[in-house]
PDB file of N, CA and C in Angstrom:
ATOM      1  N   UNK A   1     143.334 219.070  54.599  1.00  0.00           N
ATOM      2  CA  UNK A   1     142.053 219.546  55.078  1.00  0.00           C
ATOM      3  C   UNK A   1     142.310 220.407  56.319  1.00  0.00           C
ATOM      4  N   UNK A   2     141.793 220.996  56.236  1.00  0.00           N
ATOM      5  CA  UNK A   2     141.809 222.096  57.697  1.00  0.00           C
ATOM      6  C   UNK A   2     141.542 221.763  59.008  1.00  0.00           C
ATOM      7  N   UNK A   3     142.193 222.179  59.768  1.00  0.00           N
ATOM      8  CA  UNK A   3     142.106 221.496  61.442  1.00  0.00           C
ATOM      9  C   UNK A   3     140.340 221.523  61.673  1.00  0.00           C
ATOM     10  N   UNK A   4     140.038 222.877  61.277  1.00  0.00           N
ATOM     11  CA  UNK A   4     138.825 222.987  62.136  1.00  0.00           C
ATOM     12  C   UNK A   4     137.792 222.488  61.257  1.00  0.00           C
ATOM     13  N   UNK A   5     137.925 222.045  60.286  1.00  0.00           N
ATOM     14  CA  UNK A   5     136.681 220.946  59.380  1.00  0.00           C
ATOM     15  C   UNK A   5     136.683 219.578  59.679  1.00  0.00           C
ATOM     16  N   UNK A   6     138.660 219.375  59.911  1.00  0.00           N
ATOM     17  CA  UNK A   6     138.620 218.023  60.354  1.00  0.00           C
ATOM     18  C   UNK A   6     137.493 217.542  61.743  1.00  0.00           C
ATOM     19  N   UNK A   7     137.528 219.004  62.501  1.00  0.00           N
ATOM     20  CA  UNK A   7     137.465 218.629  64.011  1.00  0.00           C
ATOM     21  C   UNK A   7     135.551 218.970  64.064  1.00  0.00           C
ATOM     22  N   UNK A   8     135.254 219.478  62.787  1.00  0.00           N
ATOM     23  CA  UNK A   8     133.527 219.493  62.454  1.00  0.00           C
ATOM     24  C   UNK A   8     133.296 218.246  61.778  1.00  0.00           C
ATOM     25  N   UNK A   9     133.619 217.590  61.022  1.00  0.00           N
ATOM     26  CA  UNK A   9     133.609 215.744  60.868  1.00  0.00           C
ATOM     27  C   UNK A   9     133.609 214.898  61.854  1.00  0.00           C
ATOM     28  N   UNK A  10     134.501 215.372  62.427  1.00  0.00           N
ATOM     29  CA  UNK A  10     134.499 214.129  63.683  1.00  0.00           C
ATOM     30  C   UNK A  10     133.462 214.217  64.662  1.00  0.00           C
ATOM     31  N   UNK A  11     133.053 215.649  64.867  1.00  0.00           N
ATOM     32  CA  UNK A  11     132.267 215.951  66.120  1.00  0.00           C
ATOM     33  C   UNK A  11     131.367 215.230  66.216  1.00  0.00           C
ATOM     34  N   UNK A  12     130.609 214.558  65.500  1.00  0.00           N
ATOM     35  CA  UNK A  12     129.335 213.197  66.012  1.00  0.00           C
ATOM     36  C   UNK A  12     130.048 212.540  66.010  1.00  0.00           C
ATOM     37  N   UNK A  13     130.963 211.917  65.883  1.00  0.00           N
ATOM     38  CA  UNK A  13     131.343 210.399  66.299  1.00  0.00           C
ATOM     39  C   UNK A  13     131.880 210.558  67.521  1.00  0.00           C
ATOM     40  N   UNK A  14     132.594 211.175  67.612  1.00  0.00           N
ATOM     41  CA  UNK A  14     133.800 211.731  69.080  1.00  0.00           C
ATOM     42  C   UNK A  14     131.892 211.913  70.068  1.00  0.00           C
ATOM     43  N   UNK A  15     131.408 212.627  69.728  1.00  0.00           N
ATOM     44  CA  UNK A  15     130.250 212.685  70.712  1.00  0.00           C
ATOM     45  C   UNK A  15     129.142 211.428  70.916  1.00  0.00           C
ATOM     46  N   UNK A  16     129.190 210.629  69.545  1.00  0.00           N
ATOM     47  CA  UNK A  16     128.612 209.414  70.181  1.00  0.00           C
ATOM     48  C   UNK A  16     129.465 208.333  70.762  1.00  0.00           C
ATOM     49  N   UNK A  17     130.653 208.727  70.731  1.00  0.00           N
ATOM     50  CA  UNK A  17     132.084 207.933  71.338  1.00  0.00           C
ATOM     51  C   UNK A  17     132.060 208.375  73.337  1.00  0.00           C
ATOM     52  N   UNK A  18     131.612 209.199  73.016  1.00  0.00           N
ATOM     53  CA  UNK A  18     131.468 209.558  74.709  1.00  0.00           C
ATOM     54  C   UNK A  18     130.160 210.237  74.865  1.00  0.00           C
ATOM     55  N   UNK A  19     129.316 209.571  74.461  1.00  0.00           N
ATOM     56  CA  UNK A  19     128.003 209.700  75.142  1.00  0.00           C
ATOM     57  C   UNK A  19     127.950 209.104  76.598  1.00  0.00           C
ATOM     58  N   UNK A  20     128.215 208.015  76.491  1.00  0.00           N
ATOM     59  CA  UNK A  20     127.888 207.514  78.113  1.00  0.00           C
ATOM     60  C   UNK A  20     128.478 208.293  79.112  1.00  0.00           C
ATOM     61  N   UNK A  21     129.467 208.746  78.202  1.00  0.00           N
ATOM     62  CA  UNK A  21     129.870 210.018  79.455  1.00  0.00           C
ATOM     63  C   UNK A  21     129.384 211.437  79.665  1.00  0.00           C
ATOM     64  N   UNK A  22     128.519 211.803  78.993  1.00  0.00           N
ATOM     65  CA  UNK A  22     128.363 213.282  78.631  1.00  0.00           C
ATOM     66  C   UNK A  22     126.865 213.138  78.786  1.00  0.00           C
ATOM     67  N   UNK A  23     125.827 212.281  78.615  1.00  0.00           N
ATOM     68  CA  UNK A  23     124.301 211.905  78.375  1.00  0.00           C
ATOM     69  C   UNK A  23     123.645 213.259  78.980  1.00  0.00           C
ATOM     70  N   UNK A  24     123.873 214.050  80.340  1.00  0.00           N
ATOM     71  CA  UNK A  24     123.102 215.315  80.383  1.00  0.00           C
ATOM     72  C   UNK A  24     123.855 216.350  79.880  1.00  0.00           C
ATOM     73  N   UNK A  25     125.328 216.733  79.726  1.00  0.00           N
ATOM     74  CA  UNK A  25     125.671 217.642  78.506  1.00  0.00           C
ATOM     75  C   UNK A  25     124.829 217.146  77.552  1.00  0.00           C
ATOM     76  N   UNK A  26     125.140 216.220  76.676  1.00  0.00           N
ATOM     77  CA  UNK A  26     124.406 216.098  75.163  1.00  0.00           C
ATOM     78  C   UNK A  26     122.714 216.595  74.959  1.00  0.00           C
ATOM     79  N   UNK A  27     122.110 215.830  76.123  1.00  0.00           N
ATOM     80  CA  UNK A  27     120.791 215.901  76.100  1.00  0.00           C
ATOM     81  C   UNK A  27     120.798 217.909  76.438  1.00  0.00           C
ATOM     82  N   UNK A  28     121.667 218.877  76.748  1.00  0.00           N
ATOM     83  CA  UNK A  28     121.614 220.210  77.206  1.00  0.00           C
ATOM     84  C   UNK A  28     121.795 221.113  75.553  1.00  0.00           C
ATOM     85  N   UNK A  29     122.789 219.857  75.112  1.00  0.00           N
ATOM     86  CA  UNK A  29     122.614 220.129  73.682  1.00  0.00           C
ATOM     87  C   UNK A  29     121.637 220.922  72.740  1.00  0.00           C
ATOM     88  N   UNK A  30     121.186 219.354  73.018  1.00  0.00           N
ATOM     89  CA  UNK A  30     119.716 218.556  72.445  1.00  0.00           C
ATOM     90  C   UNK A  30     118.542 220.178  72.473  1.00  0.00           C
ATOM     91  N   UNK A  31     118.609 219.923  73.894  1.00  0.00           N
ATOM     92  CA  UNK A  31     117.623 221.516  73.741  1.00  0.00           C
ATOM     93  C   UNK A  31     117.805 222.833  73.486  1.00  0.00           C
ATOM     94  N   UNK A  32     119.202 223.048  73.363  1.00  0.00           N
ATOM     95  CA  UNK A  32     119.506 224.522  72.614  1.00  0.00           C
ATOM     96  C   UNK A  32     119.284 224.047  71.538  1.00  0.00           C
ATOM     97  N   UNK A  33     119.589 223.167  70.380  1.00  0.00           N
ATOM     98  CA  UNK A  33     119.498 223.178  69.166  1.00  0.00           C
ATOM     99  C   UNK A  33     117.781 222.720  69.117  1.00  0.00           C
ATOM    100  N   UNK A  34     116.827 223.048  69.855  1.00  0.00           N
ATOM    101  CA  UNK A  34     115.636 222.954  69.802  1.00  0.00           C
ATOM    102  C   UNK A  34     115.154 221.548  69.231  1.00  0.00           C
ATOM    103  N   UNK A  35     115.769 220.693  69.936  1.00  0.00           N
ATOM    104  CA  UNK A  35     115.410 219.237  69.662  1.00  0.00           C
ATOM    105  C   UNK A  35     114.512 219.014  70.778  1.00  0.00           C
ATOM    106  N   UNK A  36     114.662 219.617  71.392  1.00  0.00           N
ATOM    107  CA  UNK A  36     113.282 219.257  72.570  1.00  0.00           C
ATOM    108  C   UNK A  36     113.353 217.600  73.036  1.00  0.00           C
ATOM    109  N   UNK A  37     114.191 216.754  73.336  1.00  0.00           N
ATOM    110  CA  UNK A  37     114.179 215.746  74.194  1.00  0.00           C
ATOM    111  C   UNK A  37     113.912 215.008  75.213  1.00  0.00           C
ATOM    112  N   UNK A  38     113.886 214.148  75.797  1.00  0.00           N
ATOM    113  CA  UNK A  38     114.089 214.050  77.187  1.00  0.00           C
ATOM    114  C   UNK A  38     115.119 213.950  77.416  1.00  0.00           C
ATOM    115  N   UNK A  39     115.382 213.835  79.016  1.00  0.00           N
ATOM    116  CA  UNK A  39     116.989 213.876  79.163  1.00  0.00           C
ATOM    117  C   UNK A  39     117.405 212.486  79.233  1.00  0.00           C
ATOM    118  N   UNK A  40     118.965 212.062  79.601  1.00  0.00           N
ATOM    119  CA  UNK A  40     119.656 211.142  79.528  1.00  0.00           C
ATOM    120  C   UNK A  40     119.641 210.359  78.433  1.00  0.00           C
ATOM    121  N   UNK A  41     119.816 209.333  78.022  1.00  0.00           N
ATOM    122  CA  UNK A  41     120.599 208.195  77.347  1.00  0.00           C
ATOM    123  C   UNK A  41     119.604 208.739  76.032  1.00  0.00           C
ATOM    124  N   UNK A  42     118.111 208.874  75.998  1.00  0.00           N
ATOM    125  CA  UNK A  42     117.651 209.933  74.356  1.00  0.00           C
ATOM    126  C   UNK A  42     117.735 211.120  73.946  1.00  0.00           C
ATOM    127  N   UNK A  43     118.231 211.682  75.261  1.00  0.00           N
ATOM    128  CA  UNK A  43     118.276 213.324  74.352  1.00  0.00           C
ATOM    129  C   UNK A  43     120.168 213.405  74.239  1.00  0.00           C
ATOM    130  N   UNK A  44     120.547 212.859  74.753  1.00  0.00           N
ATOM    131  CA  UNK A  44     122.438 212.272  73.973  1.00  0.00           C
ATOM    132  C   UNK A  44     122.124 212.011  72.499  1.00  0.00           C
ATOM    133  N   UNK A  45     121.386 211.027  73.030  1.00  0.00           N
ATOM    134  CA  UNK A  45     121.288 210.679  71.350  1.00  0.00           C
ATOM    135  C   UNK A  45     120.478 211.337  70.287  1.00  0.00           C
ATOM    136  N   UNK A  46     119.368 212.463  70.651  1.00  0.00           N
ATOM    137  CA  UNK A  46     118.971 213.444  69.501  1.00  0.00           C
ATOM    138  C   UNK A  46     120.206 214.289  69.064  1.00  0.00           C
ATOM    139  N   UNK A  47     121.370 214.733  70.469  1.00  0.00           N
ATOM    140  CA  UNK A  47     121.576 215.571  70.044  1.00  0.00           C
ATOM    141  C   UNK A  47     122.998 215.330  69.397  1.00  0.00           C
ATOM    142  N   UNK A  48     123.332 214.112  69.412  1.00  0.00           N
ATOM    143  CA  UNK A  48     123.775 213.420  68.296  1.00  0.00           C
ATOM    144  C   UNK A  48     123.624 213.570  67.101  1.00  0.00           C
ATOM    145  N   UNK A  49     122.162 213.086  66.872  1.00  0.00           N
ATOM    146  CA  UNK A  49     121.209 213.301  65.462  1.00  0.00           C
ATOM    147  C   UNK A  49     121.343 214.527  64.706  1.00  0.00           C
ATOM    148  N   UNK A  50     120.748 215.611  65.926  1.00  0.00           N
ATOM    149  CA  UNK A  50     120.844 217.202  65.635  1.00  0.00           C
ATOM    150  C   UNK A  50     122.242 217.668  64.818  1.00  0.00           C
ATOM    151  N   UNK A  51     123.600 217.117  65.839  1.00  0.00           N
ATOM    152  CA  UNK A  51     124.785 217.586  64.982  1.00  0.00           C
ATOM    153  C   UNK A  51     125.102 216.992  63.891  1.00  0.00           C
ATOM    154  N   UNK A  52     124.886 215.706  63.518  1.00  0.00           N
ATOM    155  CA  UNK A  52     124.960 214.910  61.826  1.00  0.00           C
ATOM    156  C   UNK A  52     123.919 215.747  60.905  1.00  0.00           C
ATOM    157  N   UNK A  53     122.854 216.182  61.526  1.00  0.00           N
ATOM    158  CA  UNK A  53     122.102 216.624  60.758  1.00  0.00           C
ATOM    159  C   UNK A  53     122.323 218.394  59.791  1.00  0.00           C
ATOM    160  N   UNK A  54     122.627 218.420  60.875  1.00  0.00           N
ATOM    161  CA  UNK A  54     123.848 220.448  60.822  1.00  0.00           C
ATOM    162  C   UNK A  54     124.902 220.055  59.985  1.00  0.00           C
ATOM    163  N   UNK A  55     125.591 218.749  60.265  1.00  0.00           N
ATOM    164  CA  UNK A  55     127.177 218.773  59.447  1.00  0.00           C
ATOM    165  C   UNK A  55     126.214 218.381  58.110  1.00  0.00           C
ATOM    166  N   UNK A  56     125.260 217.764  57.675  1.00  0.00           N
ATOM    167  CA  UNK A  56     125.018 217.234  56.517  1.00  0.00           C
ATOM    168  C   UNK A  56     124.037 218.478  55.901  1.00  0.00           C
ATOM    169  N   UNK A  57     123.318 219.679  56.622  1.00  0.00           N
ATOM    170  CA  UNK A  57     122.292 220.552  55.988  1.00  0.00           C
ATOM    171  C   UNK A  57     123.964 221.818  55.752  1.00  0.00           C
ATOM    172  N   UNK A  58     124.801 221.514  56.320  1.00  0.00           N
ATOM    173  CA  UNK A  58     125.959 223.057  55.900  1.00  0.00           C
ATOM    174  C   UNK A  58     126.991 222.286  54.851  1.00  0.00           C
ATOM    175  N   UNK A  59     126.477 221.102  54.458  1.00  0.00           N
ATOM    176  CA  UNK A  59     127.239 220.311  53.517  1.00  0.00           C
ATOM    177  C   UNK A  59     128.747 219.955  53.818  1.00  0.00           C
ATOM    178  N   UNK A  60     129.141 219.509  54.862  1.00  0.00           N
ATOM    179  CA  UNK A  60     130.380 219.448  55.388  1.00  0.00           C
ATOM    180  C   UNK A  60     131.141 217.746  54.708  1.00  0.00           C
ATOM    181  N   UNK A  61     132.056 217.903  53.910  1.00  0.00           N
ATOM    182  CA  UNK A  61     132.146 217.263  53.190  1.00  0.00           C
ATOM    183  C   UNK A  61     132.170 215.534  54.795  1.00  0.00           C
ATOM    184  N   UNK A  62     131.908 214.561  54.325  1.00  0.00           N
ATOM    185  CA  UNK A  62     132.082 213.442  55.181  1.00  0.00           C
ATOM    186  C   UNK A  62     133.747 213.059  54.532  1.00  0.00           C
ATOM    187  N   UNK A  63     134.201 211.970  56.001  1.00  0.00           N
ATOM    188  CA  UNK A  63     135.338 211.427  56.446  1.00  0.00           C
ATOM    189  C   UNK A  63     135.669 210.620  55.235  1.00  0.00           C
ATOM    190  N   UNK A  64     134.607 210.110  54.883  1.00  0.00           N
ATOM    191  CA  UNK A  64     135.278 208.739  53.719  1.00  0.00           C
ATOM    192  C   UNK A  64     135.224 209.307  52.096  1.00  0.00           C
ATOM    193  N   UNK A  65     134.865 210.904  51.708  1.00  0.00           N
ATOM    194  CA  UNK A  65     135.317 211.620  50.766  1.00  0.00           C
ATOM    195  C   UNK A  65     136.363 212.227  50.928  1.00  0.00           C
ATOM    196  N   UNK A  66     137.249 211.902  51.962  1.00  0.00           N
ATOM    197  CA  UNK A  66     138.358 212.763  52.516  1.00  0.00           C
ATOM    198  C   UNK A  66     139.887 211.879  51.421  1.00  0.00           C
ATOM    199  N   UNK A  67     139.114 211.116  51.026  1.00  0.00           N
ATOM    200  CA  UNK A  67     140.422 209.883  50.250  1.00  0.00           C
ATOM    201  C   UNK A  67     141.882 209.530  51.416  1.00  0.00           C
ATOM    202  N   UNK A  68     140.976 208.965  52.411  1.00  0.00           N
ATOM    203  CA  UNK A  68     142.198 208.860  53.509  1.00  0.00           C
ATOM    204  C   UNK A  68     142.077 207.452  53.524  1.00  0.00           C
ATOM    205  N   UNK A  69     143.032 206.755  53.236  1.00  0.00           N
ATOM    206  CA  UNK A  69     143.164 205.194  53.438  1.00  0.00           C
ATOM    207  C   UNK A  69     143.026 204.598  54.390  1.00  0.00           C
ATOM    208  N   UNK A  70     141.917 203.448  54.487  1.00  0.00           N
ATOM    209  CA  UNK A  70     142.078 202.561  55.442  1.00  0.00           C
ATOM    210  C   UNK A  70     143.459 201.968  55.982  1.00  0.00           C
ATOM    211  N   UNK A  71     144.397 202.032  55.223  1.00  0.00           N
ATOM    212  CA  UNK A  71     145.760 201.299  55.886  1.00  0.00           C
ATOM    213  C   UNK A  71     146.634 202.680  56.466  1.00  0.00           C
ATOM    214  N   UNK A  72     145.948 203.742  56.422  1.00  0.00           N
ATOM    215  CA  UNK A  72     146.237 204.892  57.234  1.00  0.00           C
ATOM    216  C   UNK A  72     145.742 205.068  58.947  1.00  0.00           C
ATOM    217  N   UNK A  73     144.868 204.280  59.024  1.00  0.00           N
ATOM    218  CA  UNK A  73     144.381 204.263  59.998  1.00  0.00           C
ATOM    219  C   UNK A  73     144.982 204.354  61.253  1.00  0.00           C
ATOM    220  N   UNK A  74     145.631 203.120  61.114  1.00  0.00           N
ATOM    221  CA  UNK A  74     146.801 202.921  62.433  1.00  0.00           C
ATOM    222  C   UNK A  74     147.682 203.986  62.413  1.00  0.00           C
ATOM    223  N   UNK A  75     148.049 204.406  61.654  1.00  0.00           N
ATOM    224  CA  UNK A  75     149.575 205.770  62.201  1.00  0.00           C
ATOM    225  C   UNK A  75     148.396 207.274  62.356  1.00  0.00           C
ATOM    226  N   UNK A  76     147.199 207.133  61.685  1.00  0.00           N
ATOM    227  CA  UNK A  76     146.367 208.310  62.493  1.00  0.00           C
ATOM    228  C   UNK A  76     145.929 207.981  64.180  1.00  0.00           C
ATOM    229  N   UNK A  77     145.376 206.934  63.853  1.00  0.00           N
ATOM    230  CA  UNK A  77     145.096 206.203  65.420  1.00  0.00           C
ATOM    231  C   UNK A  77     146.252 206.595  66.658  1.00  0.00           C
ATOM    232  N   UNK A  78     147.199 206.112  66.547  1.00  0.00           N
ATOM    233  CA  UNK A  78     148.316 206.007  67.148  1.00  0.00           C
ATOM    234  C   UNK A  78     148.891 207.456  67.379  1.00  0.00           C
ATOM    235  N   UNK A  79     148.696 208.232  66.082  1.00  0.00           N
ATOM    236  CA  UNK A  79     149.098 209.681  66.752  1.00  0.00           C
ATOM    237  C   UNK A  79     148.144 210.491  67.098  1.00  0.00           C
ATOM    238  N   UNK A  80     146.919 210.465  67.486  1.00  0.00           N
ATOM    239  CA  UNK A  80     145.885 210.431  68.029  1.00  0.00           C
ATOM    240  C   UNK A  80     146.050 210.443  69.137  1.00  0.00           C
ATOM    241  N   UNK A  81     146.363 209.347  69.566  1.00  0.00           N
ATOM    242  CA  UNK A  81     146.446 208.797  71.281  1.00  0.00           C
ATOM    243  C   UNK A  81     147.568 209.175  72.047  1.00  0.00           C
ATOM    244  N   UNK A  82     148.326 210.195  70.920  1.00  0.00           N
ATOM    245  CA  UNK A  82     149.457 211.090  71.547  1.00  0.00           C
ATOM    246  C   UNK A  82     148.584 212.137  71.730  1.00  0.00           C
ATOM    247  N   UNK A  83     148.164 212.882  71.009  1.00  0.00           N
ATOM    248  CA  UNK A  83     147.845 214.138  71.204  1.00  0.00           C
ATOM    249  C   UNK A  83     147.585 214.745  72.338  1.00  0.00           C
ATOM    250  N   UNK A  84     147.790 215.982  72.969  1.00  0.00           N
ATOM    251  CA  UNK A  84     147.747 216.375  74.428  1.00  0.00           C
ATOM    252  C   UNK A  84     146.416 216.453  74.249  1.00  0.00           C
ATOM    253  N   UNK A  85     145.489 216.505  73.537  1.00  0.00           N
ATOM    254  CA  UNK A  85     143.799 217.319  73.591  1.00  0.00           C
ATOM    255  C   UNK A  85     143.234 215.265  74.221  1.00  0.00           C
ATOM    256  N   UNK A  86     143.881 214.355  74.096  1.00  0.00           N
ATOM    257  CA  UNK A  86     143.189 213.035  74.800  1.00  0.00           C
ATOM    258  C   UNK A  86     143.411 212.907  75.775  1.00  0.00           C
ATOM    259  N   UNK A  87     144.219 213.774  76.509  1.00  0.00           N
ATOM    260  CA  UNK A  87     143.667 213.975  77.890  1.00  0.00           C
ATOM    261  C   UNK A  87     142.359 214.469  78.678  1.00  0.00           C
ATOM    262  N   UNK A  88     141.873 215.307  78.012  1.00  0.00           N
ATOM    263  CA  UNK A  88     140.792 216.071  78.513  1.00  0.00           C
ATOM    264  C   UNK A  88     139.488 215.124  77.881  1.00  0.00           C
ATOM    265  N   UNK A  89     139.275 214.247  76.750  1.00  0.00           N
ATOM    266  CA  UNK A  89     138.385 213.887  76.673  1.00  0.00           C
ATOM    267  C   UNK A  89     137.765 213.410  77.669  1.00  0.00           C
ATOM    268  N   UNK A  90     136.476 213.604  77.468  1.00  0.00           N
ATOM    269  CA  UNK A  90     135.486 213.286  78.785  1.00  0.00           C
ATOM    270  C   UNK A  90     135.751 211.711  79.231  1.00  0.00           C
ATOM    271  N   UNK A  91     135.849 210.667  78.048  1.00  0.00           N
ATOM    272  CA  UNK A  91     135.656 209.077  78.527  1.00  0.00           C
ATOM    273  C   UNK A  91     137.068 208.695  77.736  1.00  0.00           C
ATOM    274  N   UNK A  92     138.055 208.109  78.690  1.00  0.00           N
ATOM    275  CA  UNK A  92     139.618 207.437  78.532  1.00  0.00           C
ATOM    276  C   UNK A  92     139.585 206.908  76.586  1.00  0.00           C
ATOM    277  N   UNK A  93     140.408 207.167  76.187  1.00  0.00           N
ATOM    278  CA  UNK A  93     140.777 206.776  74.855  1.00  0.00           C
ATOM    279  C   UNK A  93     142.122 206.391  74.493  1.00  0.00           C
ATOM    280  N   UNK A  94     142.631 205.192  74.006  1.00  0.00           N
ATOM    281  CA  UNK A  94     143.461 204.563  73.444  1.00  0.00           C
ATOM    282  C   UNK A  94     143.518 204.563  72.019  1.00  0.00           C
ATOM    283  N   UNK A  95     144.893 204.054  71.500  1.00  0.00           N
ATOM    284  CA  UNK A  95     145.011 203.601  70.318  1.00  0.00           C
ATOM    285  C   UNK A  95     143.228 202.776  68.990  1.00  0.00           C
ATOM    286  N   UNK A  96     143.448 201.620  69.921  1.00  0.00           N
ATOM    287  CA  UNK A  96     142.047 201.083  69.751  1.00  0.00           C
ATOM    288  C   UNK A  96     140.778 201.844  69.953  1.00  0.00           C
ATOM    289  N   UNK A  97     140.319 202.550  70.603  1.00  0.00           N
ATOM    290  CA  UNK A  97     139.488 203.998  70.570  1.00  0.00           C
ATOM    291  C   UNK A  97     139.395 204.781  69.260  1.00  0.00           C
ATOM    292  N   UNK A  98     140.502 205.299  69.153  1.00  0.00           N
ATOM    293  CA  UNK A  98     140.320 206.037  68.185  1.00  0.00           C
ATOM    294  C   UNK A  98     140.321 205.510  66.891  1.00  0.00           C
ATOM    295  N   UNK A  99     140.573 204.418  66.227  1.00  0.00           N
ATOM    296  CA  UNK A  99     140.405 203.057  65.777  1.00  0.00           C
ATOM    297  C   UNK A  99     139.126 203.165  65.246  1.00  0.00           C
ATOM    298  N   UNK A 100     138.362 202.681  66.613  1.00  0.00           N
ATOM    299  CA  UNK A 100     136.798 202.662  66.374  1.00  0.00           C
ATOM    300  C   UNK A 100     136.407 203.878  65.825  1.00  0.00           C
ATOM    301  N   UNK A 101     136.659 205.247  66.174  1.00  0.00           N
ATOM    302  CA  UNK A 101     135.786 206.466  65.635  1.00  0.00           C
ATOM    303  C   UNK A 101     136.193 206.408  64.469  1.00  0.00           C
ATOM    304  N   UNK A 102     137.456 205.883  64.059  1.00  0.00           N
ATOM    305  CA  UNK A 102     138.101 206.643  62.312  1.00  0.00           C
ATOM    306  C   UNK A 102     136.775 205.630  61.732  1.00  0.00           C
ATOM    307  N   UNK A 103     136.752 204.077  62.055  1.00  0.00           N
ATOM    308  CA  UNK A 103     135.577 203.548  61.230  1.00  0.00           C
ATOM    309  C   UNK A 103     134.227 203.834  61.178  1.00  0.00           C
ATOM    310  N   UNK A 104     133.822 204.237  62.619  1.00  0.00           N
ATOM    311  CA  UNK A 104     132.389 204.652  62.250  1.00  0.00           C
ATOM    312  C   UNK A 104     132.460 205.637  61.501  1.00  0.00           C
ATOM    313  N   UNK A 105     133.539 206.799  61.318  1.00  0.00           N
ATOM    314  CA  UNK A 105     133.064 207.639  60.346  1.00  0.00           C
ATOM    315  C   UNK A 105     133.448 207.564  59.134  1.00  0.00           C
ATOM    316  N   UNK A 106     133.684 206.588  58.582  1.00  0.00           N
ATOM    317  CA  UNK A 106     133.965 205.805  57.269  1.00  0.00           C
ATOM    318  C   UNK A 106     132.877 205.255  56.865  1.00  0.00           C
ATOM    319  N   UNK A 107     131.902 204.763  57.420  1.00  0.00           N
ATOM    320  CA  UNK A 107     130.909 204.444  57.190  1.00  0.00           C
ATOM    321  C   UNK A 107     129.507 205.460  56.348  1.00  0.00           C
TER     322      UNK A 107
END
């Protein structure tokens, strides 16, 4: 799969993964994509909504049609938490971090 589809799949989870860190980015989101919100901890979370809603109206295939194995998890996880780009994430991420996002977006 392609870097930059992979990295349009993930983008709601990775963004509801660091909402608590981002809540007036997201909510700044929120109102360019004309979600019209309020700010903090609900307009994070429209504009949450807003981007699942974009990846699912441009038909972006989802994570768990990707046929990537759950017992894959851990050696994605793990080289994950190498990657130089987990430095810059907004809120600290580990092994176990990225863990959590591969499942919510399995779901």
């Amino acid at each position: 799969m392609p870097h930059g589809v992979c990295n349009a799949i993930f983008l709601p989870y990775m963004m509801e993964y660091n909402m608590s860190h981002c809540e007036q980015q997201y909510a700044r989101v929120a109102r360019a994509m004309r979600v019209l919100p309020d700010s903090g901890p609900e307009g994070a979370r429209a504009a949450v909504g807003a981007v699942k809603k974009l990846a699912a109206d441009v038909r972006l295939p989802s994570f768990s049609s990707l046929g990537v194995s759950p017992a894959d998890y851990t050696k994605i996880a793990a080289a994950s938490a190498k990657n130089i780009s987990t430095e810059s994430n907004p809120r600290p991420m580990d092994e176990p971090d990225y863990m959590a996002v591969l499942k919510m977006a399995a779901i």
